[in-house]
PDB file of N, CA and C in Angstrom:
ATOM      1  N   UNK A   1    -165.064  -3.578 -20.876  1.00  0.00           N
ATOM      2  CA  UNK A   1    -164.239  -3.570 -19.672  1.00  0.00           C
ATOM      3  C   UNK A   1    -162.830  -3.151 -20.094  1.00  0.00           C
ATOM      4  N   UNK A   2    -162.024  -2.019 -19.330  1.00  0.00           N
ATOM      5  CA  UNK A   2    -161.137  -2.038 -19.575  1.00  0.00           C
ATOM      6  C   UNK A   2    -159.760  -2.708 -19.000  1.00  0.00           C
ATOM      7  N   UNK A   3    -158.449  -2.466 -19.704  1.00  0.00           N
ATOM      8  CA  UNK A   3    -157.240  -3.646 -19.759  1.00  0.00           C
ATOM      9  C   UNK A   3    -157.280  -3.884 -17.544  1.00  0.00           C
ATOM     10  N   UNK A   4    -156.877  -2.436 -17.139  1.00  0.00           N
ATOM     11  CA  UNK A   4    -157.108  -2.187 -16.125  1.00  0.00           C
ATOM     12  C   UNK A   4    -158.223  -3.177 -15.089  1.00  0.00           C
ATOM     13  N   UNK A   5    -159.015  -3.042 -15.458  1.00  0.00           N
ATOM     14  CA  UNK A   5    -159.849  -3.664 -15.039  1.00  0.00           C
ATOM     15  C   UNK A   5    -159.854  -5.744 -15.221  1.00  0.00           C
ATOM     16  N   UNK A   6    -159.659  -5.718 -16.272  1.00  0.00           N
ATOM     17  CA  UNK A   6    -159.118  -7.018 -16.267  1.00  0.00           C
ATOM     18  C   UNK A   6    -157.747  -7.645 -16.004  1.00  0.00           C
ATOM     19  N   UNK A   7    -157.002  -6.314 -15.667  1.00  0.00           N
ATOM     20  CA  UNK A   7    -155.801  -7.015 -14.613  1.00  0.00           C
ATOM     21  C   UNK A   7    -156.518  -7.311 -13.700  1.00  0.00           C
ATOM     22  N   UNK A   8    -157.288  -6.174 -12.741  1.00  0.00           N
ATOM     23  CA  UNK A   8    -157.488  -6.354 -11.400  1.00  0.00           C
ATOM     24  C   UNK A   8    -158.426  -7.935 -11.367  1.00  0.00           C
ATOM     25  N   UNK A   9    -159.271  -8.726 -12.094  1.00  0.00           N
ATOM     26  CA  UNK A   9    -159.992  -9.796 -12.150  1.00  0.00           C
ATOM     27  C   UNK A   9    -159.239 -10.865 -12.393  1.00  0.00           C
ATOM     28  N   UNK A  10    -157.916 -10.695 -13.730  1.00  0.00           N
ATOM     29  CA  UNK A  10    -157.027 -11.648 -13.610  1.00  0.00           C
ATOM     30  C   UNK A  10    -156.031 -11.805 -12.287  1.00  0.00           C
ATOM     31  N   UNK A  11    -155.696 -10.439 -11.837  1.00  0.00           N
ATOM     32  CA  UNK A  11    -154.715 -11.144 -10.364  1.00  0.00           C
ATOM     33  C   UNK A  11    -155.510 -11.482  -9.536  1.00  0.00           C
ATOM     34  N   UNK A  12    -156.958 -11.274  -9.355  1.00  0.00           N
ATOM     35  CA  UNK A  12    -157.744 -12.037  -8.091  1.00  0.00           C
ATOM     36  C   UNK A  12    -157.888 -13.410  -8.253  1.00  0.00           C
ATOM     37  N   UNK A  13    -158.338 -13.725  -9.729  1.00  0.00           N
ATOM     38  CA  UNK A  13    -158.014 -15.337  -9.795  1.00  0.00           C
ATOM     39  C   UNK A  13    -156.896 -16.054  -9.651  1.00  0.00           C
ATOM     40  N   UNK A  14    -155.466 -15.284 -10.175  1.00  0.00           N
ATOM     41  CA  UNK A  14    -154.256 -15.715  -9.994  1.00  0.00           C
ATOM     42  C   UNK A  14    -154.231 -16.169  -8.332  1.00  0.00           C
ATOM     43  N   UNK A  15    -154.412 -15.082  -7.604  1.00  0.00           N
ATOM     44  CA  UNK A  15    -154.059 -15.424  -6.025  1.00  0.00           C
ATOM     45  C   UNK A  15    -154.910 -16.156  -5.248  1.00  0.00           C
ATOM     46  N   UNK A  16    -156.256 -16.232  -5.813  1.00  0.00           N
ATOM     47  CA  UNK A  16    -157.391 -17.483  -5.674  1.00  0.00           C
ATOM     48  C   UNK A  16    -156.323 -18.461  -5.663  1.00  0.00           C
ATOM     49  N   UNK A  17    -156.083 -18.934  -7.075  1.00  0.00           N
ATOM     50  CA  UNK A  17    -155.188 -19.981  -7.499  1.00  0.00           C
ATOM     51  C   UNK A  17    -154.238 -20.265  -6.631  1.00  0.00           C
ATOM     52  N   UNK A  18    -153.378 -19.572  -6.518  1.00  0.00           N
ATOM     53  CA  UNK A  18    -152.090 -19.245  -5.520  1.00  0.00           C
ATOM     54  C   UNK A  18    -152.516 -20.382  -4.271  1.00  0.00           C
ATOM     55  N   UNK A  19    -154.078 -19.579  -4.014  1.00  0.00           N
ATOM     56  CA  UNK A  19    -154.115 -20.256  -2.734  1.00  0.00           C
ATOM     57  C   UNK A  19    -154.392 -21.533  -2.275  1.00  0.00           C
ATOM     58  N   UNK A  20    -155.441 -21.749  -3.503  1.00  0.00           N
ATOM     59  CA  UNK A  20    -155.508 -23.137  -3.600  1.00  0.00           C
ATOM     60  C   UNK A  20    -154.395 -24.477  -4.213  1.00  0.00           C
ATOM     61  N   UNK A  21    -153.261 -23.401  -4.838  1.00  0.00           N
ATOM     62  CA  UNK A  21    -152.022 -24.717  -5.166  1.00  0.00           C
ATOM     63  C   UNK A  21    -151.316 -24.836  -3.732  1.00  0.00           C
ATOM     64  N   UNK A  22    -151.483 -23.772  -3.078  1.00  0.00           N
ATOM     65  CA  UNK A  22    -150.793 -23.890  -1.454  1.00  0.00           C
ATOM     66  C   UNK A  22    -151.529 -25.104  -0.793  1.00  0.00           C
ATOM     67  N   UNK A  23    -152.865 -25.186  -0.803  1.00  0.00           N
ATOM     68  CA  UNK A  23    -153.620 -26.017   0.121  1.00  0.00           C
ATOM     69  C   UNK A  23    -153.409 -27.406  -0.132  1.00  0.00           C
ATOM     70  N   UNK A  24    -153.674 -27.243  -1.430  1.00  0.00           N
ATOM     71  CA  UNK A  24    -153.155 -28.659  -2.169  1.00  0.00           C
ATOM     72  C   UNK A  24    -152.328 -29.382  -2.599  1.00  0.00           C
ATOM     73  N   UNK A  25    -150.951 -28.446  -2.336  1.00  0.00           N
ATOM     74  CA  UNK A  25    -149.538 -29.161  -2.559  1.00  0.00           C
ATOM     75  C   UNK A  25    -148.924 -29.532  -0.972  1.00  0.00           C
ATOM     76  N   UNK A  26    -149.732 -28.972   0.271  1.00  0.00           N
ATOM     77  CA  UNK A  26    -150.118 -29.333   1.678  1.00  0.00           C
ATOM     78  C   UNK A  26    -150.624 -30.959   1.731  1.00  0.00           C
ATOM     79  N   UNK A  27    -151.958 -30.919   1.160  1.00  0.00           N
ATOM     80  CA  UNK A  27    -152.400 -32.177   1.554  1.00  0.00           C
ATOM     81  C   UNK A  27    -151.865 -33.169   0.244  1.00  0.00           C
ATOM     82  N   UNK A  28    -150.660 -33.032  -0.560  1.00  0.00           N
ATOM     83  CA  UNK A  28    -150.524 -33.922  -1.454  1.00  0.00           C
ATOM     84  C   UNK A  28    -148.908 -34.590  -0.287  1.00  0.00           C
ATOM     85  N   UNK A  29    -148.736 -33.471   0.396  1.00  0.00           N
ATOM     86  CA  UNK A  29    -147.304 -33.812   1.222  1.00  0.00           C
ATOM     87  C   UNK A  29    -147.507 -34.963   2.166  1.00  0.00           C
ATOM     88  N   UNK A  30    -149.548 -34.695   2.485  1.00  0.00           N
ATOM     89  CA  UNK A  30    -149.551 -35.727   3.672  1.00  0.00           C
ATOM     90  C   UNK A  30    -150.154 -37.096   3.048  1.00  0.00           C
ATOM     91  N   UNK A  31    -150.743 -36.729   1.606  1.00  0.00           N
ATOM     92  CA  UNK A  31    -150.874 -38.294   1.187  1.00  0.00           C
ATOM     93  C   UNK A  31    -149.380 -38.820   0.708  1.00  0.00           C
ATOM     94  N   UNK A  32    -148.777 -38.356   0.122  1.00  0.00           N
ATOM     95  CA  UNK A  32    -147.100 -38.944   0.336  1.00  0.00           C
ATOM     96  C   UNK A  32    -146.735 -39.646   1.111  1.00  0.00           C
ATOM     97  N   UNK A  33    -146.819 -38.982   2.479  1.00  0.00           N
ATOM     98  CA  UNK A  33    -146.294 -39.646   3.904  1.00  0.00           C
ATOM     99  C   UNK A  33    -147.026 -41.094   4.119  1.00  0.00           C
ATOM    100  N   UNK A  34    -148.652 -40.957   3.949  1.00  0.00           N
ATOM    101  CA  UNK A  34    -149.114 -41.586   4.202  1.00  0.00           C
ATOM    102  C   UNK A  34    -148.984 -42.650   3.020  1.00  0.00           C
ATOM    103  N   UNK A  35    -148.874 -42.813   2.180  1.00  0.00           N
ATOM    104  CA  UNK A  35    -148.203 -43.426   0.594  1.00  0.00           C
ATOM    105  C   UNK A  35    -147.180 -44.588   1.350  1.00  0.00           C
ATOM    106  N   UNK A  36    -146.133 -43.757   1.567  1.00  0.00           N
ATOM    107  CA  UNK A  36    -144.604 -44.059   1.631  1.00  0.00           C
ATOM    108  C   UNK A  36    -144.721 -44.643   2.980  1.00  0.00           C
ATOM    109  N   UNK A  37    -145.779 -44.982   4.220  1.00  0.00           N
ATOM    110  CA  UNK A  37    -145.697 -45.646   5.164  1.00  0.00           C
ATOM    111  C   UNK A  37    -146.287 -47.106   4.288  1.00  0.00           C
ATOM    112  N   UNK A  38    -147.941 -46.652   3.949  1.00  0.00           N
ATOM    113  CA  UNK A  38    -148.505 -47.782   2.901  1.00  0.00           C
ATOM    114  C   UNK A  38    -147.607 -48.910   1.768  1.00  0.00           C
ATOM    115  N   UNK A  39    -146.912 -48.322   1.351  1.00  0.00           N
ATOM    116  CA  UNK A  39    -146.329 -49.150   0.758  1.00  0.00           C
ATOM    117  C   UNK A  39    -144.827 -49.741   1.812  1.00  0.00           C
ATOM    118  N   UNK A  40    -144.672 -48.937   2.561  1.00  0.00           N
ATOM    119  CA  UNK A  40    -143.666 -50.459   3.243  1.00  0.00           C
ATOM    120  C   UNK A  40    -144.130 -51.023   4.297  1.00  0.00           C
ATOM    121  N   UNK A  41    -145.788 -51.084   4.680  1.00  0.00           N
ATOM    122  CA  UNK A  41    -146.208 -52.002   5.232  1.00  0.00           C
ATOM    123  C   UNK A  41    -146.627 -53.283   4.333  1.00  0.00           C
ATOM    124  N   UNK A  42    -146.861 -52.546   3.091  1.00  0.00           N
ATOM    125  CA  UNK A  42    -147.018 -53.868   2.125  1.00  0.00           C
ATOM    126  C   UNK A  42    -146.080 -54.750   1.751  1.00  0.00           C
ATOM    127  N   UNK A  43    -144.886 -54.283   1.449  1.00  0.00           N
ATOM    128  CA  UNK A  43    -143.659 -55.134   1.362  1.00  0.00           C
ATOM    129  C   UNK A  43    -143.470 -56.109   2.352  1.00  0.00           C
ATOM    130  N   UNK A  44    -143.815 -55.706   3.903  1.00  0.00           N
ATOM    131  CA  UNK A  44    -143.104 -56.570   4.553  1.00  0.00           C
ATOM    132  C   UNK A  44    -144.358 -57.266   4.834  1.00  0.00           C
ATOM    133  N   UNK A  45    -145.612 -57.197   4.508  1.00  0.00           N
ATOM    134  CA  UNK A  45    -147.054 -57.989   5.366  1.00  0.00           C
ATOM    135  C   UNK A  45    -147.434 -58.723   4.740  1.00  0.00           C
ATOM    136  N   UNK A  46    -148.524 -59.855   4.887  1.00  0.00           N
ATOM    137  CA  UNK A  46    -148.642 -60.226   4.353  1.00  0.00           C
ATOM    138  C   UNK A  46    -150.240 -60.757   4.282  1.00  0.00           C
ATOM    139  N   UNK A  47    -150.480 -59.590   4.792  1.00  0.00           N
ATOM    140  CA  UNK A  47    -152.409 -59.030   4.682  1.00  0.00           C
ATOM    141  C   UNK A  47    -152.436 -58.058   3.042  1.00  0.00           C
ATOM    142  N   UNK A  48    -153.470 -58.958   2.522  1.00  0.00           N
ATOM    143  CA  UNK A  48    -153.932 -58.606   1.328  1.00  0.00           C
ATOM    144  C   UNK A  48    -154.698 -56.882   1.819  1.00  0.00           C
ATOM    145  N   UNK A  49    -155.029 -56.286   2.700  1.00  0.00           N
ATOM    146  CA  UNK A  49    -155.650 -55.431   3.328  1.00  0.00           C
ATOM    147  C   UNK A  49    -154.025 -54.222   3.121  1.00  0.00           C
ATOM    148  N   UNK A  50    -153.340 -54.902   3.727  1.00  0.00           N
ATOM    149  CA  UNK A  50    -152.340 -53.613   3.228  1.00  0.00           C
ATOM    150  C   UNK A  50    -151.700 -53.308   2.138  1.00  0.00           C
ATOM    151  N   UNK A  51    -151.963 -54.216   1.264  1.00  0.00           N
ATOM    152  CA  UNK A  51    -151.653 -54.036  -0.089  1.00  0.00           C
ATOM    153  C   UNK A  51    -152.675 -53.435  -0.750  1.00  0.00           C
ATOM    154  N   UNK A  52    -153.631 -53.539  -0.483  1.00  0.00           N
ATOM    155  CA  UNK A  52    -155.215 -52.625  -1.009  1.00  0.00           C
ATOM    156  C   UNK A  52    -154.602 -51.540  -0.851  1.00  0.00           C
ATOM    157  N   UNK A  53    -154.403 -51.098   0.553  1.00  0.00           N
ATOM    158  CA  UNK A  53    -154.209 -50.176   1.175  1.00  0.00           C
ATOM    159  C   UNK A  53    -153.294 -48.781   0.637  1.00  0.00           C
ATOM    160  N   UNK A  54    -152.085 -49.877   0.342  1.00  0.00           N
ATOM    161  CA  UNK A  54    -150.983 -49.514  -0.436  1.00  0.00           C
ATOM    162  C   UNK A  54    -151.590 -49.174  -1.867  1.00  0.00           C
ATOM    163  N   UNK A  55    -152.180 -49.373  -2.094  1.00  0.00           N
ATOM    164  CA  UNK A  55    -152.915 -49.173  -3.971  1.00  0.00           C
ATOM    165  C   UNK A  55    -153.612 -47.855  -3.711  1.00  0.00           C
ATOM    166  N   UNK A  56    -154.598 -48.078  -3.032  1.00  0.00           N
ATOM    167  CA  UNK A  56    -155.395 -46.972  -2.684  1.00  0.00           C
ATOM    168  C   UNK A  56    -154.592 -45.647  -2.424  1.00  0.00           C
ATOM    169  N   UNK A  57    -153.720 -45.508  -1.415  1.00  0.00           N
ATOM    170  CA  UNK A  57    -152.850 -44.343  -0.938  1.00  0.00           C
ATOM    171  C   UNK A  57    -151.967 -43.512  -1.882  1.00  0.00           C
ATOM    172  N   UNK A  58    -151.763 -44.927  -3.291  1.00  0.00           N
ATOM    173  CA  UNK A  58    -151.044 -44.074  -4.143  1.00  0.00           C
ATOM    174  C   UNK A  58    -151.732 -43.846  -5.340  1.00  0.00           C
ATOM    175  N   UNK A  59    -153.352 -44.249  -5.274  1.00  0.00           N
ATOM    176  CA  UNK A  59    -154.012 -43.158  -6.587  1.00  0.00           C
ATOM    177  C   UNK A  59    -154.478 -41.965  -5.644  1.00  0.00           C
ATOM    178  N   UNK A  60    -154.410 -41.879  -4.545  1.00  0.00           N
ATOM    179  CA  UNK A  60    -154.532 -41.070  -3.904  1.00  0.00           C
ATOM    180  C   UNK A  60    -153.292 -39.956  -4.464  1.00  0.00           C
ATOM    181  N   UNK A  61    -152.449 -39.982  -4.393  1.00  0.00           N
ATOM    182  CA  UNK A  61    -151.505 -39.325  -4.613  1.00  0.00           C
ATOM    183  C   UNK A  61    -151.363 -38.445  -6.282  1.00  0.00           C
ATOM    184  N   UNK A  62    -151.506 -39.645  -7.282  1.00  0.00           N
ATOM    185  CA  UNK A  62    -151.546 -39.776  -8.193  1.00  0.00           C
ATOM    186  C   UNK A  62    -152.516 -38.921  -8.476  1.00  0.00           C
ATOM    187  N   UNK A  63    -153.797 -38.591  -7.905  1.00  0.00           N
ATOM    188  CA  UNK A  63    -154.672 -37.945  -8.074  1.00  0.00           C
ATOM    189  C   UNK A  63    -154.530 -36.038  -7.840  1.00  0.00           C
ATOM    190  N   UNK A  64    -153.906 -35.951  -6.543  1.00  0.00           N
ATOM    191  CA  UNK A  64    -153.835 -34.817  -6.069  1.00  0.00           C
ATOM    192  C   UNK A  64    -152.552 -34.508  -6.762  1.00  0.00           C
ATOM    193  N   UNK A  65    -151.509 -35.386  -7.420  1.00  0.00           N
ATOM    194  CA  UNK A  65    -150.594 -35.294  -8.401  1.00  0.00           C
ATOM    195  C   UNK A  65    -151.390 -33.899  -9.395  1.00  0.00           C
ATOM    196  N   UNK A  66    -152.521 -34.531  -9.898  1.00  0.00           N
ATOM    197  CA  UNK A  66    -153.186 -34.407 -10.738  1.00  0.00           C
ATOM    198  C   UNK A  66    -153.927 -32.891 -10.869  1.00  0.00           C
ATOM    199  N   UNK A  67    -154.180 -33.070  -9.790  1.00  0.00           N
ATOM    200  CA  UNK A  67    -154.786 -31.517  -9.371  1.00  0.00           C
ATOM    201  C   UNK A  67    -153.806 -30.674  -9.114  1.00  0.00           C
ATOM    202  N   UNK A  68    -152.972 -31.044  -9.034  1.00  0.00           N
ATOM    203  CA  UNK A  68    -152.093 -29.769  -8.553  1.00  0.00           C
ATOM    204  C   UNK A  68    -151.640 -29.201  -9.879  1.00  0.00           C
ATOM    205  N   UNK A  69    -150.840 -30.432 -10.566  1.00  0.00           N
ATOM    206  CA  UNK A  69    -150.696 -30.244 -12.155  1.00  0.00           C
ATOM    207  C   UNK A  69    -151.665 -28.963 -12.647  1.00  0.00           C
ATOM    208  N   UNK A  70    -152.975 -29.493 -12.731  1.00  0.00           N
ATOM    209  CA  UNK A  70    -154.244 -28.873 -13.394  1.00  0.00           C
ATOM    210  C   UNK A  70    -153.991 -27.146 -12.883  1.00  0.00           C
ATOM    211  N   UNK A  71    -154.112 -27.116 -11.300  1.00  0.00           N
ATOM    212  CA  UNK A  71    -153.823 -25.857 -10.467  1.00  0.00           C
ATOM    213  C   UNK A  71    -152.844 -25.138 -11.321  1.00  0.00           C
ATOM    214  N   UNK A  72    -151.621 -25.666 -11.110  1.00  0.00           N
ATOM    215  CA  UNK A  72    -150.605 -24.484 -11.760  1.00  0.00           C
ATOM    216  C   UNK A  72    -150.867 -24.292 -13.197  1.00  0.00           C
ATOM    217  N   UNK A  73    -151.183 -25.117 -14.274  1.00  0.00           N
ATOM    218  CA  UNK A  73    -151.463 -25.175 -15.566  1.00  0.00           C
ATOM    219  C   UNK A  73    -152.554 -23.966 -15.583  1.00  0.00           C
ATOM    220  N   UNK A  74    -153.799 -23.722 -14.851  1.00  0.00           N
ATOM    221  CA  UNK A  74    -154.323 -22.852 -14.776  1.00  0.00           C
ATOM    222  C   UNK A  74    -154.139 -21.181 -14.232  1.00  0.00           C
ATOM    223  N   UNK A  75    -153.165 -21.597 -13.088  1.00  0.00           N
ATOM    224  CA  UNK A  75    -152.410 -19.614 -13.070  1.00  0.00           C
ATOM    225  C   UNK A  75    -151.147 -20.068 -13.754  1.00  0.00           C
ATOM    226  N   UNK A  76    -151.014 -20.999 -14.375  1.00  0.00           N
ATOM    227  CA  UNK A  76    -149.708 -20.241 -15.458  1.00  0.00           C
ATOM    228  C   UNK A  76    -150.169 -19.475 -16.872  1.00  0.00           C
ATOM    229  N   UNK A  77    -151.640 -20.178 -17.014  1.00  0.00           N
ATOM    230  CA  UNK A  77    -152.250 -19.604 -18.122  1.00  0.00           C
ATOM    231  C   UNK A  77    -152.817 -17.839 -18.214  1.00  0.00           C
ATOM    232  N   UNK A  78    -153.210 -17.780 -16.577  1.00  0.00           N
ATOM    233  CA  UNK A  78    -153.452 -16.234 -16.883  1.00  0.00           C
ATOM    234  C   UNK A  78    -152.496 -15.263 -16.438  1.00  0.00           C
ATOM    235  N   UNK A  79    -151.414 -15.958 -15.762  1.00  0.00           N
ATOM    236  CA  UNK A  79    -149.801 -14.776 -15.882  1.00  0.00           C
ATOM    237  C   UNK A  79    -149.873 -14.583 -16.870  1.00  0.00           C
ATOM    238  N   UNK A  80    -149.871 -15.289 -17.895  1.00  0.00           N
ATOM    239  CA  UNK A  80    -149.336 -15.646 -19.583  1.00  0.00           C
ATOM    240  C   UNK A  80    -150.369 -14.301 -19.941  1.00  0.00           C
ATOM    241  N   UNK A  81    -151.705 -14.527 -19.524  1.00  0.00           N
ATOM    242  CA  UNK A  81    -152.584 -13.637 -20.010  1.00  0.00           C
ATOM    243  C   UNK A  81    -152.475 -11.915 -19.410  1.00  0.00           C
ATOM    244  N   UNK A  82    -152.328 -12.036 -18.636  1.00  0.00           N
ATOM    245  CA  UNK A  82    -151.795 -10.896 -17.460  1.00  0.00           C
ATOM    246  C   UNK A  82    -150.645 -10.528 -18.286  1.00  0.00           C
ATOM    247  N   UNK A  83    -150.243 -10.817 -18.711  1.00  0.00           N
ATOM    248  CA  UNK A  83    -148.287 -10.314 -18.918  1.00  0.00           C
ATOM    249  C   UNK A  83    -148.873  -9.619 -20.500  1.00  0.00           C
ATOM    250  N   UNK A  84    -149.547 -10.525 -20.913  1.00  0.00           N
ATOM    251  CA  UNK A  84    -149.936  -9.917 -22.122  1.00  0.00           C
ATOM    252  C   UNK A  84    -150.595  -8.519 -22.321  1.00  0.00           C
ATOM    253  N   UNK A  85    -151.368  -8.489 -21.387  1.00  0.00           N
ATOM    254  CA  UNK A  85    -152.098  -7.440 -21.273  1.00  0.00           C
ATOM    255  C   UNK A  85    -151.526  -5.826 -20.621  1.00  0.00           C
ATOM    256  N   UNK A  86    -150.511  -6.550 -19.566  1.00  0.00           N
ATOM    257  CA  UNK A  86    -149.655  -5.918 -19.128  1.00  0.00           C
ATOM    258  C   UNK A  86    -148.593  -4.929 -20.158  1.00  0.00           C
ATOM    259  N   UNK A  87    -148.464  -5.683 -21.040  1.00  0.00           N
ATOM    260  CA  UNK A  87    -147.409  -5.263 -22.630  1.00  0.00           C
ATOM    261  C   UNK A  87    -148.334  -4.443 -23.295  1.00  0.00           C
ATOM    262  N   UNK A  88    -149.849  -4.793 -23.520  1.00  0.00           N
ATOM    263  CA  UNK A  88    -150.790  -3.560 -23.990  1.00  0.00           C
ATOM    264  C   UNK A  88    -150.847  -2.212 -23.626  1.00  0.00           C
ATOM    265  N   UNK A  89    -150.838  -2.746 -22.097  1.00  0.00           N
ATOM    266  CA  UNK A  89    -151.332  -1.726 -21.374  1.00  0.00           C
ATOM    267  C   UNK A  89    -149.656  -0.278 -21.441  1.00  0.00           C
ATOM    268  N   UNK A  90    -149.052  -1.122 -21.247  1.00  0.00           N
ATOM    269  CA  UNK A  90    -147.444   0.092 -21.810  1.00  0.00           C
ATOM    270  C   UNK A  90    -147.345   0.376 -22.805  1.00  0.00           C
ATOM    271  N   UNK A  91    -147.983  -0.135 -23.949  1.00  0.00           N
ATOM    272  CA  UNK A  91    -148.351   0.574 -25.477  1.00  0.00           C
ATOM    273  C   UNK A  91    -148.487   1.444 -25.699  1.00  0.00           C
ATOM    274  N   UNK A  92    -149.593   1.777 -24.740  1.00  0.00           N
ATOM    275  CA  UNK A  92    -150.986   2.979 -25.007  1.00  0.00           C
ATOM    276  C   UNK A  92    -150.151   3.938 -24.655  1.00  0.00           C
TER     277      UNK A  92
END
């Protein structure tokens, strides 16, 4: 396969990626919200249910923390690779 050709496969995954850190830095905004209500119903209540609640909402977070992390760690790796190839490819 040539360099060419594996640009065009690396930017389709890049903007795959793209799209999915969009979707998911979306629904990490609304477990936040929903986080940051959870925990100050727990402060002031005094139902063991909203303190669950409150736990739950923020490995929730913690999680999609997580993925998103993973997301960009993965198209930062094939810019990195892209750019490289990119520098080949002006060699020739």
């Amino acid at each position: 396969m040539g360099i060419e050709a594996k640009l065009f496969k690396i930017n389709e995954a890049i903007e795959a990626l793209r799209s999915e850190e969009h979707l998911v830095a979306e629904e990490l905004r609304y477990h936040r919200h929903l986080n940051d209500d959870a925990q100050r119903d727990a402060v002031v209540s005094d139902d063991w249910q909203d303190r669950s609640f409150a736990r739950d909402t923020a490995a929730d977070v913690n999680r999609f923390e997580a993925a998103l992390d993973e997301i960009r760690s993965r198209r930062e790796r094939l810019e990195q690779r892209r750019d490289k190839l990119l520098r080949r490819l002006g060699d020739l």
